[in-house]
N, C-alpha and C. Protein backbone atom coordinates (compact mmCIF):
# COMPACT_ATOMS: atom_id res chain seq x y z
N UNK A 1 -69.05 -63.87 -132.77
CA UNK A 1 -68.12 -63.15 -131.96
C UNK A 1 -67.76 -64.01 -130.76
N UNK A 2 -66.38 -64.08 -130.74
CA UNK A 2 -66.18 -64.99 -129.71
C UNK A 2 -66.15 -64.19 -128.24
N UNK A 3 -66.31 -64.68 -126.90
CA UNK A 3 -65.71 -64.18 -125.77
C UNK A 3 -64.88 -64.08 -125.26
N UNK A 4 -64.40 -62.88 -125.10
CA UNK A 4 -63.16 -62.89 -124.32
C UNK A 4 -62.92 -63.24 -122.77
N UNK A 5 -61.76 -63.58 -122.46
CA UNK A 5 -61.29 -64.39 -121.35
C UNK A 5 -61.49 -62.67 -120.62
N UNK A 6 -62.19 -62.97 -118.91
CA UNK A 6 -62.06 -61.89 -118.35
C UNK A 6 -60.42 -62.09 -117.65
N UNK A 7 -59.90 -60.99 -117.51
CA UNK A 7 -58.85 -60.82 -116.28
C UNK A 7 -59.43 -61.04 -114.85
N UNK A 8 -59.29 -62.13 -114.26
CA UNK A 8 -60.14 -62.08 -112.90
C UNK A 8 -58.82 -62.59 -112.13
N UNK A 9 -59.12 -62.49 -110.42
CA UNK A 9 -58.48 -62.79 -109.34
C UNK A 9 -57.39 -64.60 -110.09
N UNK A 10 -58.53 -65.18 -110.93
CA UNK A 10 -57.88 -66.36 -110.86
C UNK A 10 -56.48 -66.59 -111.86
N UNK A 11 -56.30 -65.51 -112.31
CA UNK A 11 -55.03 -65.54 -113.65
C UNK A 11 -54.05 -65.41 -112.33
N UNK A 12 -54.30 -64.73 -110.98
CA UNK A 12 -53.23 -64.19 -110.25
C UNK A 12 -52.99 -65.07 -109.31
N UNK A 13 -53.92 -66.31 -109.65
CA UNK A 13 -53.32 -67.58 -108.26
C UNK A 13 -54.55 -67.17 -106.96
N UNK A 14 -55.01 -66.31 -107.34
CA UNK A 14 -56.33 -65.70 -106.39
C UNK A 14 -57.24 -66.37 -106.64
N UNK A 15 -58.66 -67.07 -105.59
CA UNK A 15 -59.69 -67.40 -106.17
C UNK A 15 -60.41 -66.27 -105.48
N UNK A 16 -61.55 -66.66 -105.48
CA UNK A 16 -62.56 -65.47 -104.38
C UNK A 16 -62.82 -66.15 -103.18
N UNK A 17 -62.82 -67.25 -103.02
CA UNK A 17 -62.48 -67.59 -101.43
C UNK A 17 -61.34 -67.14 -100.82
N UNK A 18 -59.77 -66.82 -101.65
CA UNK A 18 -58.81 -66.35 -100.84
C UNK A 18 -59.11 -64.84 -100.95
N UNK A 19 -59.59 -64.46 -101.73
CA UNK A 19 -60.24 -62.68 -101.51
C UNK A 19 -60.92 -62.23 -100.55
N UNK A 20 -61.48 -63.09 -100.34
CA UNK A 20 -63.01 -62.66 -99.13
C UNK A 20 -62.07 -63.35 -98.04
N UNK A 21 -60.76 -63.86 -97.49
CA UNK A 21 -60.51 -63.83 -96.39
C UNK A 21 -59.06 -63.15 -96.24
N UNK A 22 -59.22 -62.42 -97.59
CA UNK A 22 -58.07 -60.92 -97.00
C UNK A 22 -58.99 -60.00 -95.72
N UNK A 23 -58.23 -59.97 -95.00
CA UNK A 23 -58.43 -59.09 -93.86
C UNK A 23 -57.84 -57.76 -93.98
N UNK A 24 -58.84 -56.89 -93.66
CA UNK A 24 -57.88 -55.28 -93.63
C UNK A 24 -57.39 -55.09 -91.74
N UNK A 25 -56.82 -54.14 -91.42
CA UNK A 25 -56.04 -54.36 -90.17
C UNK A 25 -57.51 -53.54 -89.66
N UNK A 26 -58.28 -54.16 -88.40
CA UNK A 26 -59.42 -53.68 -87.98
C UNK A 26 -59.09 -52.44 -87.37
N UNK A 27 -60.27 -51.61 -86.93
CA UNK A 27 -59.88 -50.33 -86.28
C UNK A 27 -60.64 -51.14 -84.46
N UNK A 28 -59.36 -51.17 -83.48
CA UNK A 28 -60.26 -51.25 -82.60
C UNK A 28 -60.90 -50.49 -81.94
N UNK A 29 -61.84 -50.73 -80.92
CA UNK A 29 -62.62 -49.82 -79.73
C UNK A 29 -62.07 -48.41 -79.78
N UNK A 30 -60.29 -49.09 -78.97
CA UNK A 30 -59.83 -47.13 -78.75
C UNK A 30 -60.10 -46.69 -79.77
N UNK A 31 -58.77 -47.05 -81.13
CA UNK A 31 -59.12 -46.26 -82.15
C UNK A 31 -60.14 -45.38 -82.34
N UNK A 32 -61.09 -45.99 -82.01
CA UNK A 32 -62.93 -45.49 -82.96
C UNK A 32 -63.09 -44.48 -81.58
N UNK A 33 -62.78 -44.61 -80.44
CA UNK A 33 -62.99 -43.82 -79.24
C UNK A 33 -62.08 -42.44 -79.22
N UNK A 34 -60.40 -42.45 -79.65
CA UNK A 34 -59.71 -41.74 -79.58
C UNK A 34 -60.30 -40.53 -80.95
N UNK A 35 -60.91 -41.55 -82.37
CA UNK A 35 -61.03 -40.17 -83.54
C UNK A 35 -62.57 -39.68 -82.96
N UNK A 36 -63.24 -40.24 -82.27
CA UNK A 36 -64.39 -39.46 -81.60
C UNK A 36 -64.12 -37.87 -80.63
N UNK A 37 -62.96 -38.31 -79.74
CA UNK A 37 -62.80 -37.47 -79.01
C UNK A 37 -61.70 -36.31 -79.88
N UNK A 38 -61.06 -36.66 -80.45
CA UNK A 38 -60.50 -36.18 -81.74
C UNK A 38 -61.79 -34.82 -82.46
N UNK A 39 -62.85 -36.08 -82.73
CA UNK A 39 -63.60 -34.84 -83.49
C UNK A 39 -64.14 -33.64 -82.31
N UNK A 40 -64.94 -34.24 -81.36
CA UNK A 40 -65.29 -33.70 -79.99
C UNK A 40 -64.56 -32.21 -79.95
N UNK A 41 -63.28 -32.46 -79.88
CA UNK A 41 -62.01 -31.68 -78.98
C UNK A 41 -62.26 -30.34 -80.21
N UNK A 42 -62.41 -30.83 -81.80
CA UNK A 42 -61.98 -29.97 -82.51
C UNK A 42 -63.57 -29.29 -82.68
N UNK A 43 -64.39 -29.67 -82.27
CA UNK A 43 -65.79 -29.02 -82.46
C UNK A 43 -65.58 -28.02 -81.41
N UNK A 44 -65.30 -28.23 -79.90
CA UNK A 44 -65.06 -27.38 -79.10
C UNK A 44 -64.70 -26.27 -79.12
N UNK A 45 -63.52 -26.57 -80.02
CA UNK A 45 -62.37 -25.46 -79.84
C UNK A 45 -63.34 -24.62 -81.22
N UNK A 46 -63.87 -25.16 -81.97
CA UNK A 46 -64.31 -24.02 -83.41
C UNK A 46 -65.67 -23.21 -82.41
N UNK A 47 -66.59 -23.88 -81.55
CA UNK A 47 -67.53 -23.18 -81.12
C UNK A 47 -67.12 -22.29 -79.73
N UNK A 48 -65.64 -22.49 -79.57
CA UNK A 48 -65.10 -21.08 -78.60
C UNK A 48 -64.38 -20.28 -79.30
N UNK A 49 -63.93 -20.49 -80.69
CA UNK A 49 -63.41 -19.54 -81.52
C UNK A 49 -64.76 -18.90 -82.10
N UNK A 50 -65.98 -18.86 -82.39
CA UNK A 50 -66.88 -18.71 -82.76
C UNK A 50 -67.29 -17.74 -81.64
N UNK A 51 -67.65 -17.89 -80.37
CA UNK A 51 -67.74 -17.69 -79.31
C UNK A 51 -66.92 -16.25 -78.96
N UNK A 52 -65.76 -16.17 -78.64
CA UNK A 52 -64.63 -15.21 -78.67
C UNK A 52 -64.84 -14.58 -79.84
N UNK A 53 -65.55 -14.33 -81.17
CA UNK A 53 -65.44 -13.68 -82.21
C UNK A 53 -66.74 -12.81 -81.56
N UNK A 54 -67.29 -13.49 -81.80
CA UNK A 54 -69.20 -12.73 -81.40
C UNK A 54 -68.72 -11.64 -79.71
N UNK A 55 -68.34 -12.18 -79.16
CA UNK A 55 -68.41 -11.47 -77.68
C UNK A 55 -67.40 -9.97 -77.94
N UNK A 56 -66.51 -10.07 -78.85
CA UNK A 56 -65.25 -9.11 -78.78
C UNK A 56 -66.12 -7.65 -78.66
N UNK A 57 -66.84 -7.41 -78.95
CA UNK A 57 -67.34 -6.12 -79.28
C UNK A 57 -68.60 -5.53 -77.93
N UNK A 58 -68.71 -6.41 -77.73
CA UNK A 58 -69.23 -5.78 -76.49
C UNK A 58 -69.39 -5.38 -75.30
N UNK A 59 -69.39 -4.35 -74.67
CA UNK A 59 -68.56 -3.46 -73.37
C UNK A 59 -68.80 -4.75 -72.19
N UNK A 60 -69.32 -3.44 -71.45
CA UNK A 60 -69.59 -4.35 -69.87
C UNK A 60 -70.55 -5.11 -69.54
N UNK A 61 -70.77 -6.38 -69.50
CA UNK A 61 -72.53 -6.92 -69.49
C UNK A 61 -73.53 -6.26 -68.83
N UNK A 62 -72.60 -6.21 -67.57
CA UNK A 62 -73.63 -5.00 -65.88
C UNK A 62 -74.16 -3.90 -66.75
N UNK A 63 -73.25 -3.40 -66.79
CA UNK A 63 -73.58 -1.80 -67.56
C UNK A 63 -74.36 -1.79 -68.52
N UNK A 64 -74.51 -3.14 -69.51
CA UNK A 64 -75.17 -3.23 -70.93
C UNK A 64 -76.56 -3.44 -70.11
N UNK A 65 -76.83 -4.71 -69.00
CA UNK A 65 -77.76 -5.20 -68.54
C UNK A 65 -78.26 -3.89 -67.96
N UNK A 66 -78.28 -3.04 -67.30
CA UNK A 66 -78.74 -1.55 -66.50
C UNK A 66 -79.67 -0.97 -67.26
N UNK A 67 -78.60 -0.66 -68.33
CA UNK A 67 -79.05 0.42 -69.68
C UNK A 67 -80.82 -0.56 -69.96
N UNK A 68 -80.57 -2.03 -70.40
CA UNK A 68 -81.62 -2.40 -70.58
C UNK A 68 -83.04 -2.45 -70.24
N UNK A 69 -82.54 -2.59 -68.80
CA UNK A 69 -83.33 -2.47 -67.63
C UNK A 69 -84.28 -0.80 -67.80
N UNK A 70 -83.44 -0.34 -67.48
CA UNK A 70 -83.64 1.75 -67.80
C UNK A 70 -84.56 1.95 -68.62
N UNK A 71 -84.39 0.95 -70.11
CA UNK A 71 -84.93 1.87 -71.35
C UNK A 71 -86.66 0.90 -71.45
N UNK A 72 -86.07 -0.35 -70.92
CA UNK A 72 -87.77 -0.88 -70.14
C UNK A 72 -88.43 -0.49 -69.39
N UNK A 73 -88.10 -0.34 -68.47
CA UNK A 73 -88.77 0.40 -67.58
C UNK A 73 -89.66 2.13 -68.36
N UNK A 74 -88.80 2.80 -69.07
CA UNK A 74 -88.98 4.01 -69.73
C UNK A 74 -90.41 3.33 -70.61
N UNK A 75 -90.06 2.41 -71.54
CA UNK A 75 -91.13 2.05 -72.40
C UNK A 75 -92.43 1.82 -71.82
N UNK A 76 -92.33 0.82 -70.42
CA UNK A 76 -93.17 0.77 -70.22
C UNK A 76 -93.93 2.02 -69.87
N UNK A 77 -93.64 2.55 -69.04
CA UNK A 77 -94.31 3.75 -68.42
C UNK A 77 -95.02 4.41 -69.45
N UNK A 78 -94.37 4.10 -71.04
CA UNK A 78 -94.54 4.75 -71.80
C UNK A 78 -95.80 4.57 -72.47
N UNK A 79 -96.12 3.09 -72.35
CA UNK A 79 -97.09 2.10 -72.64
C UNK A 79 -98.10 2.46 -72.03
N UNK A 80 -97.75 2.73 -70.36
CA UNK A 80 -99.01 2.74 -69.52
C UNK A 80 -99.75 4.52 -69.52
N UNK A 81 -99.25 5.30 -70.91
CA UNK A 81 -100.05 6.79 -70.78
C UNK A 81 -99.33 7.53 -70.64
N UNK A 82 -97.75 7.44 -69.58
CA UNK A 82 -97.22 8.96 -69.46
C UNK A 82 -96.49 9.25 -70.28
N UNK A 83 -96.65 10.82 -70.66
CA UNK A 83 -95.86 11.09 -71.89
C UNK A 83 -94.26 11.47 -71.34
N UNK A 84 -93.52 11.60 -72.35
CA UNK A 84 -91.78 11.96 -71.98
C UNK A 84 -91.64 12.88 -71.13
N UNK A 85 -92.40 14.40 -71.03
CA UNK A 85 -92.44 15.10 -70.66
C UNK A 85 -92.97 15.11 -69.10
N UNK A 86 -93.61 14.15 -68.61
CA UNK A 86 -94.20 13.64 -67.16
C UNK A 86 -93.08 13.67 -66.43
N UNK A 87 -93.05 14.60 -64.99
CA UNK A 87 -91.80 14.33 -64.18
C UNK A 87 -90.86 13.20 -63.39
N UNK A 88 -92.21 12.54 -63.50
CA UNK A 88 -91.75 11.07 -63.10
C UNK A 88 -90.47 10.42 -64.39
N UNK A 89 -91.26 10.43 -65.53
CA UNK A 89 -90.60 10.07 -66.81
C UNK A 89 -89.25 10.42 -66.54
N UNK A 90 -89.21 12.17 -66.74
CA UNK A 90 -87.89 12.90 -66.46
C UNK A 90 -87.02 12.56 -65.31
N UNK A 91 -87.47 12.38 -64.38
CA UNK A 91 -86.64 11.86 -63.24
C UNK A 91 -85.93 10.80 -63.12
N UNK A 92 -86.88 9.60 -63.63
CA UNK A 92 -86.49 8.28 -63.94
C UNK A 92 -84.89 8.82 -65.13
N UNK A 93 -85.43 9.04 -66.40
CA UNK A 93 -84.84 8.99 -67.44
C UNK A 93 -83.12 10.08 -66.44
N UNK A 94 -83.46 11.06 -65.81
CA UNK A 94 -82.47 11.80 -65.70
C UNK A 94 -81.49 10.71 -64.54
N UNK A 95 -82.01 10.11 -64.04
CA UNK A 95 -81.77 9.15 -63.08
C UNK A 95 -81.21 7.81 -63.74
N UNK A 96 -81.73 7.34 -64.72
CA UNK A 96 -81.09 5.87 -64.79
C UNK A 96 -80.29 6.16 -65.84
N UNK A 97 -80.29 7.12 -66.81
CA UNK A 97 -79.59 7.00 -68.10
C UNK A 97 -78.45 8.42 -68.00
N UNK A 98 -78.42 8.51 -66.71
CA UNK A 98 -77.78 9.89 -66.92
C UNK A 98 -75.94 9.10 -67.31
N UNK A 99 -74.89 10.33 -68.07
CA UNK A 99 -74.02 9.70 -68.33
C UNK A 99 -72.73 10.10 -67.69
């Protein structure tokens, strides 16, 4: 079986020394600096669209933060023995959670 002739660079007047000093057009500094800030800019903007999705639903922080405050305070007390029915309990509860 004989060998066949490959198709290589050299049928085309090409050797591989003129191959290996084709140059592609380099990317400089900016370039590589501008698609950085490029990606940067677009990460931003997806983790404040992300951001603005999660927050939509919930009221007033103050008011959310209070309530929190209120129903800790309640637990604890609750923790430390007094039952719901204790006037302190009631007072508190009629006091911080009233609506």
């Amino acid at each position: 079986m004989k060998r066949r002739k490959r198709n290589s660079a050299k049928s085309n007047g090409l050797d591989r020394k003129t191959l290996k000093t084709i140059n592609r057009p380099a990317r400089t500094e900016d370039d590589r600096l501008d698609e950085m800030l490029k990606i940067c800019l677009q990460k931003v903007c997806q983790l404040q669209n992300e951001l603005e999705r999660t927050t939509e639903g919930f009221g007033d922080p103050e008011a959310e933060g209070y309530a929190t405050c209120a129903l800790e305070t309640l637990r604890f007390l609750s923790d430390q023995g007094l039952p719901s029915d204790h006037p302190i309990v009631r007072g508190l509860t009629d006091r911080l959670l009233r609506k």
